[in-house]
Protein backbone atom coordinates (compact mmCIF):
# COMPACT_ATOMS: atom_id res chain seq x y z
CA UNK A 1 -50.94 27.95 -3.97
CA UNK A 2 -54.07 28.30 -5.06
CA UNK A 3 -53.63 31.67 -6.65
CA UNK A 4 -50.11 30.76 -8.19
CA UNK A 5 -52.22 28.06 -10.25
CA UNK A 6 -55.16 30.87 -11.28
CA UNK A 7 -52.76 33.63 -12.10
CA UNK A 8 -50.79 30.92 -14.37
CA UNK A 9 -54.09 29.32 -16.15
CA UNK A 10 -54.91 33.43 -16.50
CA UNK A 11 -51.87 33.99 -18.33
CA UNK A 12 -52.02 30.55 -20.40
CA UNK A 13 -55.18 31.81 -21.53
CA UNK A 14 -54.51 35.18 -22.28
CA UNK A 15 -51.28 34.43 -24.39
CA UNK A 16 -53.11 31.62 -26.56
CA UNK A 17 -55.83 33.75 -27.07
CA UNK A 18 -53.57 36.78 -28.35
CA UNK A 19 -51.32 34.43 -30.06
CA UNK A 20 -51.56 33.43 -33.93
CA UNK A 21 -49.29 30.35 -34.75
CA UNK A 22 -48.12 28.23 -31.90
CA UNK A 23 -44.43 26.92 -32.21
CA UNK A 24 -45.14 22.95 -32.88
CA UNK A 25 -41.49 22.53 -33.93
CA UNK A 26 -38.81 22.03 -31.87
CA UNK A 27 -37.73 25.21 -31.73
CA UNK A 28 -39.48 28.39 -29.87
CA UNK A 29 -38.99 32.15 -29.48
CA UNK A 30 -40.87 32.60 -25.48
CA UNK A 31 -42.79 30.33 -23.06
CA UNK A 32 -44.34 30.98 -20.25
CA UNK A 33 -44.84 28.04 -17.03
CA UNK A 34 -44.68 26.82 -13.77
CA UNK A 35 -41.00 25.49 -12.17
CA UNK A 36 -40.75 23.25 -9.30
CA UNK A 37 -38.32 23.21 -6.40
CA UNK A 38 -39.33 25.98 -4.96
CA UNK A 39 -42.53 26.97 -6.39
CA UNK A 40 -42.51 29.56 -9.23
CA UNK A 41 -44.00 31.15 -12.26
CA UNK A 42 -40.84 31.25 -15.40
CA UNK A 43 -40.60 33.08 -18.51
CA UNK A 44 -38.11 32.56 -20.91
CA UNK A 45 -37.31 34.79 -23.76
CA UNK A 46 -34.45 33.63 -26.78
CA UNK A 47 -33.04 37.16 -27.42
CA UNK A 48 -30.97 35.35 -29.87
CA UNK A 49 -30.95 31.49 -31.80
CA UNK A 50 -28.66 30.50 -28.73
CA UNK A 51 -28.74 33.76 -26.06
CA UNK A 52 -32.38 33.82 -23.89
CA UNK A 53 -33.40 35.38 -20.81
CA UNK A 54 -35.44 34.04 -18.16
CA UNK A 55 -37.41 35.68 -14.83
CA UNK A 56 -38.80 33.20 -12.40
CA UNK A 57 -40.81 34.31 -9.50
CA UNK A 58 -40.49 31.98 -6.86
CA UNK A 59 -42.87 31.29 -3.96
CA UNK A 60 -41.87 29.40 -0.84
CA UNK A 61 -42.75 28.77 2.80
CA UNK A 62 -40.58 31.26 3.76
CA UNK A 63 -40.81 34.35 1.43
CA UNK A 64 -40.83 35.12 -2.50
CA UNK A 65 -37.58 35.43 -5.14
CA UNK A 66 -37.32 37.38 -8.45
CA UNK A 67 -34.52 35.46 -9.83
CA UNK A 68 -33.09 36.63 -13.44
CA UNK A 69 -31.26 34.84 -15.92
CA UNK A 70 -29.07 35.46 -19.00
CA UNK A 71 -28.61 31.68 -20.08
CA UNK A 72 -26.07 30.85 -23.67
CA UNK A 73 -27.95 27.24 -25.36
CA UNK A 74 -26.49 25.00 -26.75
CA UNK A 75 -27.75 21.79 -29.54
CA UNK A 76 -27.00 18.50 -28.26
CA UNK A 77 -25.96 16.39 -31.61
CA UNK A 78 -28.39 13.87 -32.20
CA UNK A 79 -31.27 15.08 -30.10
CA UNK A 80 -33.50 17.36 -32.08
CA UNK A 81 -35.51 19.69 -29.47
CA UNK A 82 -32.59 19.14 -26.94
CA UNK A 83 -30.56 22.01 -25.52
CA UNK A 84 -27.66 22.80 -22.75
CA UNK A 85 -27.96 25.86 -21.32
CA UNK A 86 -25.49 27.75 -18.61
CA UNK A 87 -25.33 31.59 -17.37
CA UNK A 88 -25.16 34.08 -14.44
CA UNK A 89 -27.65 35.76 -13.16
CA UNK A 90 -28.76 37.79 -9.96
CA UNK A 91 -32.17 37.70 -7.19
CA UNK A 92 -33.93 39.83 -4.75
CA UNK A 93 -36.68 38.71 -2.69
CA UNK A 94 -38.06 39.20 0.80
CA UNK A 95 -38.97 36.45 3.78
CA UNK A 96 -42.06 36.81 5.23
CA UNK A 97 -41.36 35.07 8.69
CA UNK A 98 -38.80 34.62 11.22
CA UNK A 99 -36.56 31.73 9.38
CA UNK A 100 -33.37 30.16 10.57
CA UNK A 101 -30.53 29.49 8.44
CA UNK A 102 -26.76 28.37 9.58
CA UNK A 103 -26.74 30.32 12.80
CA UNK A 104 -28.31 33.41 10.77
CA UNK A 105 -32.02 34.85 11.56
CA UNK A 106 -34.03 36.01 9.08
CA UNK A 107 -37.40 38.09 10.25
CA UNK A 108 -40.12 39.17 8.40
CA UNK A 109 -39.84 42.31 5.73
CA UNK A 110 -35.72 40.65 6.03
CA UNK A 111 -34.68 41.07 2.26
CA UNK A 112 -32.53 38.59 0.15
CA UNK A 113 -29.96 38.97 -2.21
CA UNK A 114 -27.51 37.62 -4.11
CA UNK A 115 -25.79 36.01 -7.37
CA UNK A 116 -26.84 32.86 -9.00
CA UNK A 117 -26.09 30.62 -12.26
CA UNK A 118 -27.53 28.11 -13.86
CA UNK A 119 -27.14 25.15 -15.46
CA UNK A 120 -29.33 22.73 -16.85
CA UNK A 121 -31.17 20.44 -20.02
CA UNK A 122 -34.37 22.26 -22.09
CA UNK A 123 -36.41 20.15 -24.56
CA UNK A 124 -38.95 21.21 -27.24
CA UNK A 125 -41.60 18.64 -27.43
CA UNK A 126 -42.06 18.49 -30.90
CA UNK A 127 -45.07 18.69 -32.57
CA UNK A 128 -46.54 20.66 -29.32
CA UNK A 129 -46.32 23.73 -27.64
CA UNK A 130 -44.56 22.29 -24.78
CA UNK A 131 -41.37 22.56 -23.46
CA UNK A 132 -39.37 21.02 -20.48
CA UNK A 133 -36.20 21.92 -18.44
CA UNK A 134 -34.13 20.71 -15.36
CA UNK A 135 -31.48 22.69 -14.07
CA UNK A 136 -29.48 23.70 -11.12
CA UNK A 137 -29.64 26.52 -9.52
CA UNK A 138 -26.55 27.73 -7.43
CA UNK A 139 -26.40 30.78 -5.47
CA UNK A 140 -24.33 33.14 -3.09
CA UNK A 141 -26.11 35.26 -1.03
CA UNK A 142 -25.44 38.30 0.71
CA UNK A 143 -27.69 40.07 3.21
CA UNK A 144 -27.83 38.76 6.50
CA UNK A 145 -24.40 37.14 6.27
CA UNK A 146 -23.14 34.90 3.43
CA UNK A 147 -24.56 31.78 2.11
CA UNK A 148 -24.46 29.42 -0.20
CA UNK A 149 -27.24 27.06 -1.84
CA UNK A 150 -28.76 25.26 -4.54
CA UNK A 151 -31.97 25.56 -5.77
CA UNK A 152 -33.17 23.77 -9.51
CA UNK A 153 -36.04 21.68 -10.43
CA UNK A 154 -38.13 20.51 -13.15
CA UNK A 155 -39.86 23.74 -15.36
CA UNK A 156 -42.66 22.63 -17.40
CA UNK A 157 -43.49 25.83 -20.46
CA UNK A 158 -46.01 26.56 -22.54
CA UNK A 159 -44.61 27.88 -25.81
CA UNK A 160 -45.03 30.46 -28.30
């Protein structure tokens, strides 16, 4: 855990330092952060105004996700700095010990993967370069017979 929290405070610095104007509004173009539930390092990209793609690198007791998202936002009326998003997406990732699941065994080098969407709530702080989500996280996935589960969380984004 210790190096998830370096590696991000690495990258903070890095992009500030190689970054000119910091989005105070409450809009933004890419952030970079930490999510929670699992553990994992986001980044979000707007493609678009309302199309934006997101990786998230998850870390867990069992193993490590890539998870990537193509998410369509949405305004909420009346809430400036408040967006719906939705979208598919996809994941690969690897377990790194012998883990039991629904009757199904999963051993170490075991690999995961599988489709997922999301849906969820983003907000701009205005005025900083801060930005928040909570989502859900479903998924369906395939290796090592089907299954179905939930992941989500808080995200908490620096913003550029």
């Amino acid at each position: 855990m210790k190096r998830i929290v370096a590696l991000l405070g690495l990258m903070t610095l890095l992009t500030v330092s190689r970054t000119q104007a910091q989005s105070m509004g409450s809009e933004y173009r890419t952030a970079i952060g930490a999510k929670f539930w699992p553990g994992g390092l986001t980044v979000k990209h707007f493609i678009r105004d309302n199309r934006a793609l997101e990786g998230i690198a998850y870390f867990w007791g069992h193993g490590f996700r890539f998870t990537g998202l193509y998410e369509v936002h949405g305004d909420i009326n009346g809430a400036p700095g408040l967006k719906w998003y939705v979208g598919p997406g996809a994941h690969f990732g690897v377990y790194n010990e012998r883990w039991h699941r629904n009757g199904e065994y999963y051993d170490d080098g075991d690999a995961s993967l599988g489709v997922d969407g999301v849906l969820g709530l983003d907000y701009k702080i205005n005025g900083a370069p801060i930005a928040l989500s909570l989502d859900i996280n479903p998924y369906v996935e395939f290796l090592n017979g089907a299954y179905v589960g939930v992941w989500g969380g808080l995200g908490i984004k620096f913003t550029f």
